[in-house]
C-alpha atoms as a PDB file:
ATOM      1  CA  UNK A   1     -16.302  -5.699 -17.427  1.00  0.00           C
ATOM      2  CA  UNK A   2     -17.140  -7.721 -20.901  1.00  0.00           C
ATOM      3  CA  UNK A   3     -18.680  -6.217 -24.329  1.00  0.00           C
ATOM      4  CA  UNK A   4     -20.931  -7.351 -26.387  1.00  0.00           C
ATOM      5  CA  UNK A   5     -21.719  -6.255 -30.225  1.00  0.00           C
ATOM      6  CA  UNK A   6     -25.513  -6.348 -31.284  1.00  0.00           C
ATOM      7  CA  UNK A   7     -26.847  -6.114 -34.768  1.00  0.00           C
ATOM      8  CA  UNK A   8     -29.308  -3.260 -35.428  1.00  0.00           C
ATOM      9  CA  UNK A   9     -30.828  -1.744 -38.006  1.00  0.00           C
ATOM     10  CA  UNK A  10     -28.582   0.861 -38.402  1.00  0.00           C
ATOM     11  CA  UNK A  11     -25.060  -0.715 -37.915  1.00  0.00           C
ATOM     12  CA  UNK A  12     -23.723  -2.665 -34.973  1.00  0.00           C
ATOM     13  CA  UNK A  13     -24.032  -1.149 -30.957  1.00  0.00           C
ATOM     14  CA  UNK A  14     -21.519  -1.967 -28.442  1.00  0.00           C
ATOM     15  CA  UNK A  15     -23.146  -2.494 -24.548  1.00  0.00           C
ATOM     16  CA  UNK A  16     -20.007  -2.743 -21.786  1.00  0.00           C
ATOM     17  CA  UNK A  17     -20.828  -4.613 -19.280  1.00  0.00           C
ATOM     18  CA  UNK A  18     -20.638  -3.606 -15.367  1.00  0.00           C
ATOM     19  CA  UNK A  19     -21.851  -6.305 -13.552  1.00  0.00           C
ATOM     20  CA  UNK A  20     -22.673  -6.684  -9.657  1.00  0.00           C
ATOM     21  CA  UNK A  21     -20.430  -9.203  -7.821  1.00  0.00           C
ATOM     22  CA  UNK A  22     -23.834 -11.546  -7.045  1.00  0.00           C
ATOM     23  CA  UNK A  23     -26.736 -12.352  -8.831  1.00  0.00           C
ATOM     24  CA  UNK A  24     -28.332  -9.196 -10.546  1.00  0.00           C
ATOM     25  CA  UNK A  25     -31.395  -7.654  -9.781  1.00  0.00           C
ATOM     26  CA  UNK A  26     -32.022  -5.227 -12.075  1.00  0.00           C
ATOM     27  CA  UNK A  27     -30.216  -3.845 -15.589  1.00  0.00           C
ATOM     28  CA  UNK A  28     -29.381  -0.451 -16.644  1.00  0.00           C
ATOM     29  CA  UNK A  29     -28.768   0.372 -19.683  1.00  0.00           C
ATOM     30  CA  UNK A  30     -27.145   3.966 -20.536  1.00  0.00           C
ATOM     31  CA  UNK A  31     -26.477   5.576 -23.412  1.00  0.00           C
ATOM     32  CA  UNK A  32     -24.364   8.398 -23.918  1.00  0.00           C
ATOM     33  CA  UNK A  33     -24.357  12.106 -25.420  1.00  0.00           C
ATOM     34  CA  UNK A  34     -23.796  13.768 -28.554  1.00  0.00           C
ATOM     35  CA  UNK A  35     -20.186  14.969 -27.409  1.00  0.00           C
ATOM     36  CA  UNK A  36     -19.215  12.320 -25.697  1.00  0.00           C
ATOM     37  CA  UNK A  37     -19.107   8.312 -25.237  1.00  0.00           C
ATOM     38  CA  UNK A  38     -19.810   6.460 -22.690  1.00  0.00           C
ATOM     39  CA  UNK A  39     -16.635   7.645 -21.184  1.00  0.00           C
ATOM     40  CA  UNK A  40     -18.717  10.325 -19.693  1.00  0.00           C
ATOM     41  CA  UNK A  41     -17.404  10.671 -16.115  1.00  0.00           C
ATOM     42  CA  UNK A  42     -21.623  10.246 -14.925  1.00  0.00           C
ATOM     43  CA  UNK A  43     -21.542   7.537 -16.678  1.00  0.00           C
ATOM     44  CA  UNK A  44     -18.582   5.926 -15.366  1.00  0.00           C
ATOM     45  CA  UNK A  45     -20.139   6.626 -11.839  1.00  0.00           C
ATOM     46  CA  UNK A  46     -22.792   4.741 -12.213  1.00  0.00           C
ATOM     47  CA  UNK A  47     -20.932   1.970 -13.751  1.00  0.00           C
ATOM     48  CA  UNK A  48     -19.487   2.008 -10.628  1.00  0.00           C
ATOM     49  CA  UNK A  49     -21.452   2.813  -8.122  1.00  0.00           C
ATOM     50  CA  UNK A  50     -25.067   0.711  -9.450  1.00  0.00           C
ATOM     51  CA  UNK A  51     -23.441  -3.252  -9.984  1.00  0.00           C
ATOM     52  CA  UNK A  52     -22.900  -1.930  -5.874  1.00  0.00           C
ATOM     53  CA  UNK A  53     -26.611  -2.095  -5.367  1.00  0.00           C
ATOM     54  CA  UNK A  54     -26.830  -5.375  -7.314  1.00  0.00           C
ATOM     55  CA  UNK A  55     -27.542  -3.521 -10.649  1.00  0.00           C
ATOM     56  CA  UNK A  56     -26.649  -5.186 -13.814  1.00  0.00           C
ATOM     57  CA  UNK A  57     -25.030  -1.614 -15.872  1.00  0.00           C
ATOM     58  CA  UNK A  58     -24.617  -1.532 -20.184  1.00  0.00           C
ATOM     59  CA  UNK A  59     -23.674   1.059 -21.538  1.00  0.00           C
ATOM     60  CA  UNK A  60     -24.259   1.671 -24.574  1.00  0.00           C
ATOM     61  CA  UNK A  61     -22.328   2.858 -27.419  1.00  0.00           C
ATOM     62  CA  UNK A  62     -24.433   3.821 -30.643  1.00  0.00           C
ATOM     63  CA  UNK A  63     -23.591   2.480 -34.182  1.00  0.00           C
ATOM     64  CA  UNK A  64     -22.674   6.270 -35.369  1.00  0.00           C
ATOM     65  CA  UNK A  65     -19.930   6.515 -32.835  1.00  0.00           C
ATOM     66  CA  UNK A  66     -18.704   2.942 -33.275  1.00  0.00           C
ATOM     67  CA  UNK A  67     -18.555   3.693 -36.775  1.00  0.00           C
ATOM     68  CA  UNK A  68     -16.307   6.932 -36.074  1.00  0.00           C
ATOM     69  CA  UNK A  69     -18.754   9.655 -37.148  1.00  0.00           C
ATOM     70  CA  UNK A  70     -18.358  13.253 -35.311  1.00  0.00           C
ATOM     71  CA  UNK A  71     -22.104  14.082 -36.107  1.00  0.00           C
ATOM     72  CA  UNK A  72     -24.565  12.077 -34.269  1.00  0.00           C
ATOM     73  CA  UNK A  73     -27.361  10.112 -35.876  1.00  0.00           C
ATOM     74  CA  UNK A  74     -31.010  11.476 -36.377  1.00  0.00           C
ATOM     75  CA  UNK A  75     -33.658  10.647 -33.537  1.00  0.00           C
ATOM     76  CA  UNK A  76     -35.218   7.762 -35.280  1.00  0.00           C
ATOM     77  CA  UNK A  77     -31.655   6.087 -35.734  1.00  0.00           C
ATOM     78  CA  UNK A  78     -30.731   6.681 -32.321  1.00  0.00           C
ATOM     79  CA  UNK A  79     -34.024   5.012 -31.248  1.00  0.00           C
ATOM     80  CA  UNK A  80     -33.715   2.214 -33.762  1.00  0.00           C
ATOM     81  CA  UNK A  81     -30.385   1.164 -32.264  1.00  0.00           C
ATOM     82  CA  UNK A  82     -31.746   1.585 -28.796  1.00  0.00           C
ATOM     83  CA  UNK A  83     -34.464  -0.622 -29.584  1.00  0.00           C
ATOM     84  CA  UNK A  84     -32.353  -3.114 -31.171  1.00  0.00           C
ATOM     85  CA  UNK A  85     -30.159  -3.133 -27.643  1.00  0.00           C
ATOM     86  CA  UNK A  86     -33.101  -2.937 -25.292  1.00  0.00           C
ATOM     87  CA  UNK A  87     -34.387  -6.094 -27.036  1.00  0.00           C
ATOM     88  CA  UNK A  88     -31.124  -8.470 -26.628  1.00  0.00           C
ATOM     89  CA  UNK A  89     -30.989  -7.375 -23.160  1.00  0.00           C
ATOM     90  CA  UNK A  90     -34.666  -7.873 -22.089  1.00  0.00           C
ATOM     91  CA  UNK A  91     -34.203 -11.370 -22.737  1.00  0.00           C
ATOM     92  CA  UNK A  92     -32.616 -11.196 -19.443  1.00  0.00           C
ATOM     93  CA  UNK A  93     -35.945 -11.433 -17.677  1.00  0.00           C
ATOM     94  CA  UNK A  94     -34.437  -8.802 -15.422  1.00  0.00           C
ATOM     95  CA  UNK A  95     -36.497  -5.306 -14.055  1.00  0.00           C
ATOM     96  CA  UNK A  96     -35.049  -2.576 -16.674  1.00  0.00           C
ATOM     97  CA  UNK A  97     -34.417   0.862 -16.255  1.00  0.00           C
ATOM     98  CA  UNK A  98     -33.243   3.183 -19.095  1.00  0.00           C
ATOM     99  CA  UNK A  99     -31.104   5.826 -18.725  1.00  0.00           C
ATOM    100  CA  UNK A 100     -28.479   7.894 -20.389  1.00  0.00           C
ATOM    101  CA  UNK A 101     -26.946  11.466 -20.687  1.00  0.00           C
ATOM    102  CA  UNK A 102     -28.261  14.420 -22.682  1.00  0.00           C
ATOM    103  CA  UNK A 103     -29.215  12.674 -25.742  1.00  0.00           C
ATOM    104  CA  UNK A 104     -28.913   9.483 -24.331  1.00  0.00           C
ATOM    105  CA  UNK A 105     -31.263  10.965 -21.822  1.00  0.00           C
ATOM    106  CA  UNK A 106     -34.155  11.731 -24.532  1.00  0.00           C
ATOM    107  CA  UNK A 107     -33.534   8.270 -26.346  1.00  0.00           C
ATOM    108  CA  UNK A 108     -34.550   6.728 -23.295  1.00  0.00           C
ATOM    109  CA  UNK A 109     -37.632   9.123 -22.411  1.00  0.00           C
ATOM    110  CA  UNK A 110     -38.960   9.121 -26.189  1.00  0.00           C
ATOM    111  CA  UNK A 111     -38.453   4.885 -25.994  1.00  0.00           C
ATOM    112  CA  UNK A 112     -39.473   4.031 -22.071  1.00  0.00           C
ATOM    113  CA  UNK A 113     -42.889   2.981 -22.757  1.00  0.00           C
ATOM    114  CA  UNK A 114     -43.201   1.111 -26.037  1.00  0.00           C
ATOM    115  CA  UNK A 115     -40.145  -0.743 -24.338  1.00  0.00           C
ATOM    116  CA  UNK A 116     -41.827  -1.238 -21.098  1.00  0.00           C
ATOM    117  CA  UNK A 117     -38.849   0.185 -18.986  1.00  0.00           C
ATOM    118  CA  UNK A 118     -39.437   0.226 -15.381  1.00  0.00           C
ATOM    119  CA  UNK A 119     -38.288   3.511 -14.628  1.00  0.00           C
ATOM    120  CA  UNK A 120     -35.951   6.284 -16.601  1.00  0.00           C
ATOM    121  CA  UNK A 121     -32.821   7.490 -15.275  1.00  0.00           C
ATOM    122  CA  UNK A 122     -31.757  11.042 -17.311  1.00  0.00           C
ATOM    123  CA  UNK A 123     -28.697  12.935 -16.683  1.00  0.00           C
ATOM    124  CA  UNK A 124     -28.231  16.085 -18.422  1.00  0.00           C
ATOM    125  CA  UNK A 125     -30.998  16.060 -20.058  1.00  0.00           C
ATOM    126  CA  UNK A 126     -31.005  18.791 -22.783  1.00  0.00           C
ATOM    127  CA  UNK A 127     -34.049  20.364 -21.331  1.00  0.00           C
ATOM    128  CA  UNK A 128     -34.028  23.605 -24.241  1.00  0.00           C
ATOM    129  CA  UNK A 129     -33.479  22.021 -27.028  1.00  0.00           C
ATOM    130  CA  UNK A 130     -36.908  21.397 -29.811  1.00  0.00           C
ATOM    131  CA  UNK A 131     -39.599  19.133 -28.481  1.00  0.00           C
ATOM    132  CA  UNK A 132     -36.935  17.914 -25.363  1.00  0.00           C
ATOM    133  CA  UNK A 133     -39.441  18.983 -22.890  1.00  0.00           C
ATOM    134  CA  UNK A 134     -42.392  17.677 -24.223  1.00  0.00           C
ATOM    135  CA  UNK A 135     -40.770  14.285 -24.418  1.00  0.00           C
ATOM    136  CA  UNK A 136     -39.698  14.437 -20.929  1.00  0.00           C
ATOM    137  CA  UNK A 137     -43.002  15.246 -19.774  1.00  0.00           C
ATOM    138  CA  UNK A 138     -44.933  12.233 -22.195  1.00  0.00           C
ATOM    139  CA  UNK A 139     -42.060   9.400 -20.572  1.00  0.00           C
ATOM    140  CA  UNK A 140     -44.569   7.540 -18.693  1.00  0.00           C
ATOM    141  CA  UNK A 141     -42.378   5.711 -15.971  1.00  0.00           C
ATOM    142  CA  UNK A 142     -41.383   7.350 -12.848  1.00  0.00           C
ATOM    143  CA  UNK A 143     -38.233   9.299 -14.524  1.00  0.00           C
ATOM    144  CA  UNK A 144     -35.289  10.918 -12.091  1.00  0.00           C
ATOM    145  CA  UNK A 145     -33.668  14.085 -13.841  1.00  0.00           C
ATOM    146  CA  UNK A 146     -29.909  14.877 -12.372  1.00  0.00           C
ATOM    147  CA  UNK A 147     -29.268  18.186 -13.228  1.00  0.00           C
ATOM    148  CA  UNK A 148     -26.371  20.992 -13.077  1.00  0.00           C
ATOM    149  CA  UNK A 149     -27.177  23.911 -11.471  1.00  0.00           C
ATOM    150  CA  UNK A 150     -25.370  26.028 -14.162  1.00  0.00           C
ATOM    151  CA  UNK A 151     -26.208  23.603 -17.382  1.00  0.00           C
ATOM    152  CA  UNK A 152     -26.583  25.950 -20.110  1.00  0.00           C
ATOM    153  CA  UNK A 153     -28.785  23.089 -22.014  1.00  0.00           C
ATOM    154  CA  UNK A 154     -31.496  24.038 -19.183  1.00  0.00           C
ATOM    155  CA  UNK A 155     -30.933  24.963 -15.453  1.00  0.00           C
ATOM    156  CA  UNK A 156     -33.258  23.116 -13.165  1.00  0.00           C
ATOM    157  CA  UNK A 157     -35.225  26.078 -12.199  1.00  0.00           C
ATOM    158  CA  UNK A 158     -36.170  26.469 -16.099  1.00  0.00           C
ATOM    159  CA  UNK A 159     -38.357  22.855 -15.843  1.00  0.00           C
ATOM    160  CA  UNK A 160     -41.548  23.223 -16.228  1.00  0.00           C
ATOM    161  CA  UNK A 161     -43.929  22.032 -13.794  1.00  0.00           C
ATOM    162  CA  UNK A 162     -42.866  18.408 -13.651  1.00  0.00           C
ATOM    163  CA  UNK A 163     -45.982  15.906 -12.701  1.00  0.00           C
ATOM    164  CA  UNK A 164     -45.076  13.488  -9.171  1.00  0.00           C
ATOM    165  CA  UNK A 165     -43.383  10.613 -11.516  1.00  0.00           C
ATOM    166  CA  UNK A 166     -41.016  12.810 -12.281  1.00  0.00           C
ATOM    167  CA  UNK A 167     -37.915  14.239  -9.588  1.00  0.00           C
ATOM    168  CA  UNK A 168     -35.438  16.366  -9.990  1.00  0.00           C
ATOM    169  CA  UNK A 169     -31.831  16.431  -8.416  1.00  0.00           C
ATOM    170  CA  UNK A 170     -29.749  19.169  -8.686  1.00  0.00           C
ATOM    171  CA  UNK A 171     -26.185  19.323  -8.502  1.00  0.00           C
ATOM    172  CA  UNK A 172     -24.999  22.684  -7.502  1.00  0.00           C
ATOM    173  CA  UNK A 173     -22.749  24.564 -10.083  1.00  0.00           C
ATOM    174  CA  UNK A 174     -22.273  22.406 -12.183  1.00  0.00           C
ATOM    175  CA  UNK A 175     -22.473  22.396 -16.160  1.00  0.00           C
ATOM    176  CA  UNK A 176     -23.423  19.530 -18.268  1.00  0.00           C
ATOM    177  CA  UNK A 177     -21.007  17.998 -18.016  1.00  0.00           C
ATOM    178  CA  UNK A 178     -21.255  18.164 -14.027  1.00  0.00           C
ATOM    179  CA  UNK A 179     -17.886  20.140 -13.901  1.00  0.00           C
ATOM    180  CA  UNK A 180     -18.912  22.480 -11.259  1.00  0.00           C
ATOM    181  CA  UNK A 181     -17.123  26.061  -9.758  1.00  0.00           C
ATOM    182  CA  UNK A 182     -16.567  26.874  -6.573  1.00  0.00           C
ATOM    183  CA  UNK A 183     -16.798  24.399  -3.669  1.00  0.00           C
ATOM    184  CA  UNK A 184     -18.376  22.028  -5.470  1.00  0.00           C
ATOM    185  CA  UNK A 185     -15.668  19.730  -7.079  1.00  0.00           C
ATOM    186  CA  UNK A 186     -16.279  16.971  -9.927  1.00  0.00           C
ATOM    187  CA  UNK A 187     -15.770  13.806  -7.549  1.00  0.00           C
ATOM    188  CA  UNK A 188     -18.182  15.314  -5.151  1.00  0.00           C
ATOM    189  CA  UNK A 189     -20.542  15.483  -8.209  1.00  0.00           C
ATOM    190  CA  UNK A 190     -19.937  12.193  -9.170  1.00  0.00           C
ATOM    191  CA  UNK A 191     -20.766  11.082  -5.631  1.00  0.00           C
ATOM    192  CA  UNK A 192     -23.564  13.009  -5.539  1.00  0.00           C
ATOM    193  CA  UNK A 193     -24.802  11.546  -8.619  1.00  0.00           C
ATOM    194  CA  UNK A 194     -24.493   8.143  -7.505  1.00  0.00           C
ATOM    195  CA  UNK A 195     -25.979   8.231  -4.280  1.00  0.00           C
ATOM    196  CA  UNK A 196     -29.299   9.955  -6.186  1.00  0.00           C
ATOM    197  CA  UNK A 197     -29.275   7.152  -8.541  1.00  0.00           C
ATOM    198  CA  UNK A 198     -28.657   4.710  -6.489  1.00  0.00           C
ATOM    199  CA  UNK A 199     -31.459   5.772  -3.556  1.00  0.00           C
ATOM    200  CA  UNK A 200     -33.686   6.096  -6.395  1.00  0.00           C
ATOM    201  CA  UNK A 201     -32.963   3.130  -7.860  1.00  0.00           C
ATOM    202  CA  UNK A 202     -33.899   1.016  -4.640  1.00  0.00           C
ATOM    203  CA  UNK A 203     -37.293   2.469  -4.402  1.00  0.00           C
ATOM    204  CA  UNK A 204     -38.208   2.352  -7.739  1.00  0.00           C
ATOM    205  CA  UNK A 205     -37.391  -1.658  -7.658  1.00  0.00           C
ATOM    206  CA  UNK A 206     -39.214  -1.751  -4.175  1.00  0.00           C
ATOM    207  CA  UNK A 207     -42.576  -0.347  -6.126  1.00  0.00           C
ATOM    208  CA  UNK A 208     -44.990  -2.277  -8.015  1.00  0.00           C
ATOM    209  CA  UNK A 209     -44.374  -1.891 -11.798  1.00  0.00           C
ATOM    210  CA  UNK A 210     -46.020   0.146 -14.220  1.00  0.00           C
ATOM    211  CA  UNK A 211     -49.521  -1.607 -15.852  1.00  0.00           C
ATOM    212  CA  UNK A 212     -48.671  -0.185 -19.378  1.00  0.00           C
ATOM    213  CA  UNK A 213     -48.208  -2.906 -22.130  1.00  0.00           C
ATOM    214  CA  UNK A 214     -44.973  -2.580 -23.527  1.00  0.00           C
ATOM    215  CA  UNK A 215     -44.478  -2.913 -27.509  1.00  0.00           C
ATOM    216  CA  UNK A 216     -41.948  -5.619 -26.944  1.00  0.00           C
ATOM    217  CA  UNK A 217     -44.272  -8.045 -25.255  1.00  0.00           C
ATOM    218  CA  UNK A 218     -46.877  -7.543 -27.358  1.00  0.00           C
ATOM    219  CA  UNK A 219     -44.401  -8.883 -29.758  1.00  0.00           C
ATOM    220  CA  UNK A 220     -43.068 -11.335 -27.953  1.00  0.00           C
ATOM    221  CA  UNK A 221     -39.863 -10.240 -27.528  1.00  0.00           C
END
């Protein structure tokens, strides 16, 4: 595991670094919640789990947090920063998949495009707040949504109709934070989690990529 600082427009990010034991084949970068860093126990899982698979994880810490504020940043600094990250690492020359939690989870959908991600990854995602499902369903890359049966942020039967890019995992009982009652325990969550990214991972890197131009190389960078 190694960090990196990157300058952005709105103070400096922080990516941690999970990488695969070979040569990588694809990055994900993650970014976290409102509530929480990337010390998210999701989060951690797939730091885990993905360098397994031979993917390259960052997660990402945004300026507001690294800079100690409780309150997060407005949407156009979050995607600012995110930009700023997505850029250093797409140097790379690697497949990239964006991801994150909750927020993290709309930074990613709002950015997956212009960016030219190769798929989103969103855990969490804060399906009831303003405008969060109409920028889940406008992501434009085949997007996996890991949800908690019980999140109070949207359950997964309160989705709209999603369109065939887009699947949805549940995860039985659990919140959104993936706590879950019952049976279900956290570690099973997280392993549940894992294995759903992970599958979808592999076939997502198996399938031709998307034919959208992507801001950054019509900018060359």
């Amino acid at each position: 595991m190694t960090t990196e600082l990157v300058d952005t427009p709105v103070g400096k990010a922080r990516i941690t670094w999970h990488p695969p034991d070979g040569n990588a084949r694809a990055v994900a970068l993650l970014g976290h919640g409102s509530a929480t860093g990337v010390e998210a126990p999701d989060l951690q899982a797939l730091a885990t789990a993905l360098p397994l698979r031979g993917v390259l994880v960052g997660l990402v810490t945004q300026p507001y947090r690294l800079e100690g504020n409780r309150a997060a940043a407005d949407e156009a600094s979050l995607d600012a920063a995110w930009t700023a990250v997505w850029a250093s690492a797409a140097g790379m020359g690697l497949p990239m998949i964006a991801g994150g939690r909750s927020a993290g989870a709309q930074v990613a959908c709002r950015t997956a495009v212009e960016l030219g991600a190769r798929a989103v990854l969103a855990l969490a995602y804060p399906l009831l707040g303003p405008g969060s499902a109409r920028e889940l369903l406008a992501t434009g890359r085949p997007t996996l949504v890991i949800q908690g049966g019980s999140d109070p942020f949207g359950r997964p039967d309160q989705f709209p109709a999603l369109p065939p890019e887009i699947e949805l995992v549940e995860i039985p009982a659990a919140n959104h934070t993936f706590d879950a009652a019952g049976a279900v325990t956290r570690p099973g969550s997280m392993a549940r989690i894992a294995t759903s990214a992970g599958e979808w991972i592999e076939r997502r890197l198996s399938a031709p990529p998307s034919t959208s131009s992507p801001r950054l190389a019509q900018h060359g960078g």
